[in-house]
Protein backbone atom coordinates (compact mmCIF):
# COMPACT_ATOMS: atom_id res chain seq x y z
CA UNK A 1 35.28 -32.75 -31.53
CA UNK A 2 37.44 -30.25 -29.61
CA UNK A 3 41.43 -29.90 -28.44
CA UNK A 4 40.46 -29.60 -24.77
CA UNK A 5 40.98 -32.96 -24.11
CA UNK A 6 43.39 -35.33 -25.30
CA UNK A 7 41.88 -38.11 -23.63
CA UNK A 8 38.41 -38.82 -24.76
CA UNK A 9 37.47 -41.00 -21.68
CA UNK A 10 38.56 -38.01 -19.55
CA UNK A 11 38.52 -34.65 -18.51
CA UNK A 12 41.41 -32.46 -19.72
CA UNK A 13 42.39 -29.44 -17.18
CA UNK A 14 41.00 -26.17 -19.08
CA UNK A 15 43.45 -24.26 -21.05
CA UNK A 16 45.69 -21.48 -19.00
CA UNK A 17 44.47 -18.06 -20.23
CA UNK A 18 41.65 -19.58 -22.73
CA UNK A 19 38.68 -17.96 -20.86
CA UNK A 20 36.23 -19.98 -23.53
CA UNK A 21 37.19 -23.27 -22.25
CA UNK A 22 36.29 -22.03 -18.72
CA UNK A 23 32.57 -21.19 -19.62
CA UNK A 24 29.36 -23.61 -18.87
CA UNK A 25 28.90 -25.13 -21.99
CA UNK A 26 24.99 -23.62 -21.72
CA UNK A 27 26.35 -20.58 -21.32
CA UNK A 28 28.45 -20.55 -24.75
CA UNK A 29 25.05 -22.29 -26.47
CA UNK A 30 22.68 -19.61 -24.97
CA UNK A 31 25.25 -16.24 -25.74
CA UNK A 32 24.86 -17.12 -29.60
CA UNK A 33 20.97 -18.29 -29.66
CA UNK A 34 19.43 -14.52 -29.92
CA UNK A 35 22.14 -14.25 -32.88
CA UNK A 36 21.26 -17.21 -34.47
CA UNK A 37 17.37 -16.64 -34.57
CA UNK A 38 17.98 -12.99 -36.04
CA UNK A 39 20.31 -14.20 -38.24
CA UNK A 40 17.53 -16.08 -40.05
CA UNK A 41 15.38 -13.01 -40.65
CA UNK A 42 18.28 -11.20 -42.32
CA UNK A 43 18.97 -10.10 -45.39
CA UNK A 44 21.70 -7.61 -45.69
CA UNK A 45 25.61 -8.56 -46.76
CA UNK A 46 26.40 -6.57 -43.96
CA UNK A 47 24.78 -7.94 -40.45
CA UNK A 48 26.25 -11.68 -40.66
CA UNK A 49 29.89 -10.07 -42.02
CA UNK A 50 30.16 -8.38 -37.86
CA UNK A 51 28.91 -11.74 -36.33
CA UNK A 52 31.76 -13.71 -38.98
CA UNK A 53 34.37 -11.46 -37.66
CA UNK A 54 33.02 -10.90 -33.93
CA UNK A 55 32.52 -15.01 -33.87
CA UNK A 56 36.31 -15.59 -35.49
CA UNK A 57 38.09 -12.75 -33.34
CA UNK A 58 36.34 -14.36 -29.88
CA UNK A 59 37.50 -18.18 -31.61
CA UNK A 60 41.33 -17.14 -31.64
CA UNK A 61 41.19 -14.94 -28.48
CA UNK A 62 39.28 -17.55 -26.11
CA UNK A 63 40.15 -20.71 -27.43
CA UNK A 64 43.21 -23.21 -28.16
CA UNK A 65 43.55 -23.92 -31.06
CA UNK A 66 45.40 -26.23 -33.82
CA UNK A 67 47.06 -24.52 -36.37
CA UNK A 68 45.18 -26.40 -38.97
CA UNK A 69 41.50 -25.15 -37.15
CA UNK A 70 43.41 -21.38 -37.73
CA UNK A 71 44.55 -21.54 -41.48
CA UNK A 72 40.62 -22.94 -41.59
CA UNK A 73 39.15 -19.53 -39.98
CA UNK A 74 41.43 -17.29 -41.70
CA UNK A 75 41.71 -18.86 -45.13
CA UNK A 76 39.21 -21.66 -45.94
CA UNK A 77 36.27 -20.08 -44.27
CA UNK A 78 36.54 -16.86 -46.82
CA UNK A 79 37.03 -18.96 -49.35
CA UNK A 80 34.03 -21.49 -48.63
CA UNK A 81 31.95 -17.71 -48.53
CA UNK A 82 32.85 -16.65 -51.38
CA UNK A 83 32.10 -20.61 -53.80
CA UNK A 84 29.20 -20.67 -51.47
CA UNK A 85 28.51 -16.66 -52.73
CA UNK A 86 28.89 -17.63 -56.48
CA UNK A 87 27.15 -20.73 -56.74
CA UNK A 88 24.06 -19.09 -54.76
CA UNK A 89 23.78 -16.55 -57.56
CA UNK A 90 23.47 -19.22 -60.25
CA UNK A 91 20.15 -19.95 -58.84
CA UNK A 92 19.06 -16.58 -58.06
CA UNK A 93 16.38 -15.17 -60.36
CA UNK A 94 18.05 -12.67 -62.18
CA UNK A 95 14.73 -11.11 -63.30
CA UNK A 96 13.81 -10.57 -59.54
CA UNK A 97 17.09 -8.14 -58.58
CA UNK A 98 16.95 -4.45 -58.93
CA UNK A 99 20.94 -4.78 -59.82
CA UNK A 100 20.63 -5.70 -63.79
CA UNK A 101 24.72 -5.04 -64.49
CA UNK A 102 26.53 -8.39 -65.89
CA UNK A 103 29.24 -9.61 -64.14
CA UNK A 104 29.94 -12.01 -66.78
CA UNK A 105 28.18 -14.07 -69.45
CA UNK A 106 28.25 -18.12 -69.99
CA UNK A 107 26.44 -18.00 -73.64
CA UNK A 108 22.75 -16.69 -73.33
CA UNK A 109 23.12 -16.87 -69.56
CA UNK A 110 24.03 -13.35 -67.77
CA UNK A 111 25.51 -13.00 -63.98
CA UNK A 112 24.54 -9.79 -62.91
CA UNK A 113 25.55 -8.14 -59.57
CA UNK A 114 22.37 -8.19 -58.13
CA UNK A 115 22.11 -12.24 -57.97
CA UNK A 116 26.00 -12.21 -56.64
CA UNK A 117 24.71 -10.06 -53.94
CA UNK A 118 21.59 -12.11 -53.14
CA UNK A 119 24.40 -15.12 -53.35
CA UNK A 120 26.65 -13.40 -50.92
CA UNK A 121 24.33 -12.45 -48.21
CA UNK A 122 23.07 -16.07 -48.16
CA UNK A 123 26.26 -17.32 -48.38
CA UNK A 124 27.28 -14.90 -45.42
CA UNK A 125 24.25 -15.65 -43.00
CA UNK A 126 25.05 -19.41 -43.37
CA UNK A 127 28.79 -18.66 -42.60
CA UNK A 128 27.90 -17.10 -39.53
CA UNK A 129 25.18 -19.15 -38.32
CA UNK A 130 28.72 -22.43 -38.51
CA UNK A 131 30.93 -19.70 -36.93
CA UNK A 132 29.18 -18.20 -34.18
CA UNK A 133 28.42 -22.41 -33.61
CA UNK A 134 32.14 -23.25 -33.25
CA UNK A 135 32.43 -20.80 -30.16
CA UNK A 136 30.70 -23.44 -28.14
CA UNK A 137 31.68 -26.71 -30.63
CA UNK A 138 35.43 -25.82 -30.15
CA UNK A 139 35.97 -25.02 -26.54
CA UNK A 140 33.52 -28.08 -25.41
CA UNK A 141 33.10 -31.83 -25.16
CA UNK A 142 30.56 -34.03 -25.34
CA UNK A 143 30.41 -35.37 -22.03
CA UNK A 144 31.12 -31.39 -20.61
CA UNK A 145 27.70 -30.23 -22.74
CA UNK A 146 26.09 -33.35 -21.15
CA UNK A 147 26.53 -33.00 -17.67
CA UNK A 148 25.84 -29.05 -17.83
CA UNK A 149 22.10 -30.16 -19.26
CA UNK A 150 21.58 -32.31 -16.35
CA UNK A 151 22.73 -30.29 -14.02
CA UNK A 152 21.38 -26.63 -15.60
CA UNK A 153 18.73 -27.90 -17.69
CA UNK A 154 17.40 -30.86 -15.50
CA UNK A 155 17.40 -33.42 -18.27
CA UNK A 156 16.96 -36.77 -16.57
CA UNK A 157 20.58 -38.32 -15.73
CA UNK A 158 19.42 -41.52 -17.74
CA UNK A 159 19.07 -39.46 -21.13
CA UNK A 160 22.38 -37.16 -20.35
CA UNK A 161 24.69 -40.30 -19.37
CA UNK A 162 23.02 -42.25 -22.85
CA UNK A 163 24.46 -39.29 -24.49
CA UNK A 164 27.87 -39.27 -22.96
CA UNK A 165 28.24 -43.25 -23.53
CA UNK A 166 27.98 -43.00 -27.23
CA UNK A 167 30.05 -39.92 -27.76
CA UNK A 168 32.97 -42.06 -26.20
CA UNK A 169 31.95 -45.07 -28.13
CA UNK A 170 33.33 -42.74 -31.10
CA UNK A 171 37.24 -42.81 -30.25
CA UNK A 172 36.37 -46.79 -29.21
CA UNK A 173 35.53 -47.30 -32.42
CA UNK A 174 38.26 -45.53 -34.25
CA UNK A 175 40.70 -47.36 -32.21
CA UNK A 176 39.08 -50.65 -32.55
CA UNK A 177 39.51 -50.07 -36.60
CA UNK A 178 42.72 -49.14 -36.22
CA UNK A 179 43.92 -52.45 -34.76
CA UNK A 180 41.83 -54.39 -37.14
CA UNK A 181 43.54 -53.07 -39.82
CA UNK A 182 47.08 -53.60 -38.40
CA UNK A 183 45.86 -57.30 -37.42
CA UNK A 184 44.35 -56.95 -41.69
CA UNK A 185 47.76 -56.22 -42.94
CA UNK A 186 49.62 -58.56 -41.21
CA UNK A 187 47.60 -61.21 -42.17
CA UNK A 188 47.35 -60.19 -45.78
CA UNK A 189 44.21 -59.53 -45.76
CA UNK A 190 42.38 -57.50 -48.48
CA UNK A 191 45.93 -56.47 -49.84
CA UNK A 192 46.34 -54.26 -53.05
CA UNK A 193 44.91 -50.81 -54.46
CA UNK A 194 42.04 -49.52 -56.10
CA UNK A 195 38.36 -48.83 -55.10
CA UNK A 196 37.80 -52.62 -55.21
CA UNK A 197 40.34 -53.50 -52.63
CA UNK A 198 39.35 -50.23 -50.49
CA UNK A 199 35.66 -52.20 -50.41
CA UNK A 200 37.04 -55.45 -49.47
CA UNK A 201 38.56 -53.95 -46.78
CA UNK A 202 35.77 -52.03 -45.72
CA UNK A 203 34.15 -54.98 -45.76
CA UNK A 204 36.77 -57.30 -44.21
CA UNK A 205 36.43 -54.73 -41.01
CA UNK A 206 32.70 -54.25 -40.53
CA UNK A 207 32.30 -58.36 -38.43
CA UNK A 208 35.07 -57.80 -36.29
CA UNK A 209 34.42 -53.82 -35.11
CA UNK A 210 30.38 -55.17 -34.80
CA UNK A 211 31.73 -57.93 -32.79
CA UNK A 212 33.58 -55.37 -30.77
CA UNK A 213 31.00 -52.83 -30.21
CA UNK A 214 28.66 -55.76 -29.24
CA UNK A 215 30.85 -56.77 -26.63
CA UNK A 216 31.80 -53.22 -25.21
CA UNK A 217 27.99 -52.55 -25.15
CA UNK A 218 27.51 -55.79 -22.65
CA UNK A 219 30.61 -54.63 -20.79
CA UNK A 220 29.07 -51.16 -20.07
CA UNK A 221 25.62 -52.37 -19.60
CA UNK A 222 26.53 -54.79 -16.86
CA UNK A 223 28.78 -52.09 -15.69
CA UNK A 224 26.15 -49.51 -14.89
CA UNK A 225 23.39 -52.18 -13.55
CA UNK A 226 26.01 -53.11 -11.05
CA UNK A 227 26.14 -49.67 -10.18
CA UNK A 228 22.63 -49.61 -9.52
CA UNK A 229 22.11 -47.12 -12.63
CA UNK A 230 19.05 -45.66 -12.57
CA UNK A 231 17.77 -46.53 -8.97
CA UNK A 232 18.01 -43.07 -7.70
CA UNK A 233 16.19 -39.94 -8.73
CA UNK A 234 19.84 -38.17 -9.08
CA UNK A 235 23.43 -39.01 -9.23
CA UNK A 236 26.61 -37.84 -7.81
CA UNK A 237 28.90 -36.34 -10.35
CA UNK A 238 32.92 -37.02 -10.14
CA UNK A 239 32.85 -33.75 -12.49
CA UNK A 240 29.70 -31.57 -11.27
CA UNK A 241 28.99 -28.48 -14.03
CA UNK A 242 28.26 -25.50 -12.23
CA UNK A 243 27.06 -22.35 -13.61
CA UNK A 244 29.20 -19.52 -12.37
CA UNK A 245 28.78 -15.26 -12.64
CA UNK A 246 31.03 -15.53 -15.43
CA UNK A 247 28.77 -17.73 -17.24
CA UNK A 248 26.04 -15.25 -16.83
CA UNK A 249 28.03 -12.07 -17.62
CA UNK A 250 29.10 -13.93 -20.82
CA UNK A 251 25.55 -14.37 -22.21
CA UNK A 252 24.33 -11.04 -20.64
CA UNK A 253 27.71 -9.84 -22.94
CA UNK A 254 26.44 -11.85 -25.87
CA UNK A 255 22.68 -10.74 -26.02
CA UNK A 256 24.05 -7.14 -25.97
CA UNK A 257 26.50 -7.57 -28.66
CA UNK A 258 23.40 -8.78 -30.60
CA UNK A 259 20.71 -6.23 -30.01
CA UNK A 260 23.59 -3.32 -30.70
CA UNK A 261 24.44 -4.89 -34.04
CA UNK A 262 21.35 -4.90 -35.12
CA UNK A 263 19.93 -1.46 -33.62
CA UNK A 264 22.65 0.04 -34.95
């Protein structure tokens, strides 16, 4: 999910001179929510283009990044826009734009500017709605988001640590299938090419990584009963989430950014 950590069952020291990663993970979600709910009452080309370039400039100022994620905001995220912009206008009702000039004709159907435009603001408010998401979904882990709604948001400790169990079951799982189909090949098992061998392989995996999961699941479940889970009205935290001045000057920051975009 994000390059703060490269240990999934742990917590990764922040970044040096990546202010993002230092933020409450609340306070990244609640600095983009007044954008996001304005964003879907908007209809201009021009509104979501500032929060696409506010949202990408604050990505590769706050946050470490890998080069691929970069080329992706730069190059693929334009590009995504502008298919997204295009194919938008196909089903635009031509009849229903003031803009009547033809872009381009396939046989008795016309493209006119005004349905590229309807395309491209769509296209736009979507990109930004994904952009201004990834200031938060880049700079934070799963665990991180959980522990700041327990401890912010007072979500019971049963719900957040649910949450934080099956978000590490996810790199379980991909190592798990990784051996399997090490332990597959050796074996010869499922050899050869196609889409037919892909699906006996598929299949050849799915007994063994159940079997796994089944038995990680009664590991952890015996593991947190020993541990008296869910005895106590609260829990201690190894990694408490605390919400800092910081946190609050960066959503005070964000809700201005918003309002001025928009009054202005």
């Amino acid at each position: 999910m994000t390059f703060l950590s490269t240990d999934p069952y742990g917590t990764a020291a922040a970044p040096a001179g990546r202010f993002l990663h230092l933020l409450n993970p609340l306070a990244k979600v609640a600095a983009v929510v007044p954008a996001w709910v304005a964003l879907l009452f908007t209809r201009d080309i021009l509104t979501p283009l500032i929060f696409i370039v506010i949202a990408v400039l604050l990505i590769l100022v706050g946050a470490r990044l890998r080069p691929s994620i970069v080329l992706g905001l730069l190059l693929l995220l334009p590009a995504l826009v502008l298919v997204m912009a295009l194919s938008f206008g196909f089903w635009t009702d031509a009849s229903r734009v003031a803009d009547q000039r033809i872009l381009f004709s396939v046989g008795a159907f016309h493209y006119t500017v005004g349905a590229f435009a309807v395309g491209l603001a769509t296209s736009l408010r979507l990109g930004a709605l994904v952009t201004l998401a990834l200031v938060g979904g880049l700079t934070t882990t799963g665990p991180d988001l959980a522990r700041s709604l327990v401890a912010q948001l007072r979500i019971p400790y049963r719900i957040g640590y649910t949450a934080i169990a099956a978000y590490r079951f996810l790199p379980r799982f991909g190592s798990e299938l990784a051996l399997i189909r090490q332990a597959q090949r050796v074996r010869g098992v499922a050899g050869g090419w196609g889409p037919v061998a892909a699906l006996r392989r598929a299949f050849a995996a799915v007994v063994p990584l159940l079997a796994s999961s089944i038995r990680h699941a009664e590991r952890m479940a015996l593991a947190m009963e020993s541990r008296a889970f869910g005895a106590h009205p609260t829990r201690t935290e190894r990694s408490p989430s605390r919400w800092r001045v910081r946190d609050t000057v960066f959503v005070a920051v964000g809700v201005a950014v918003t309002v001025a975009v928009f009054v202005i």
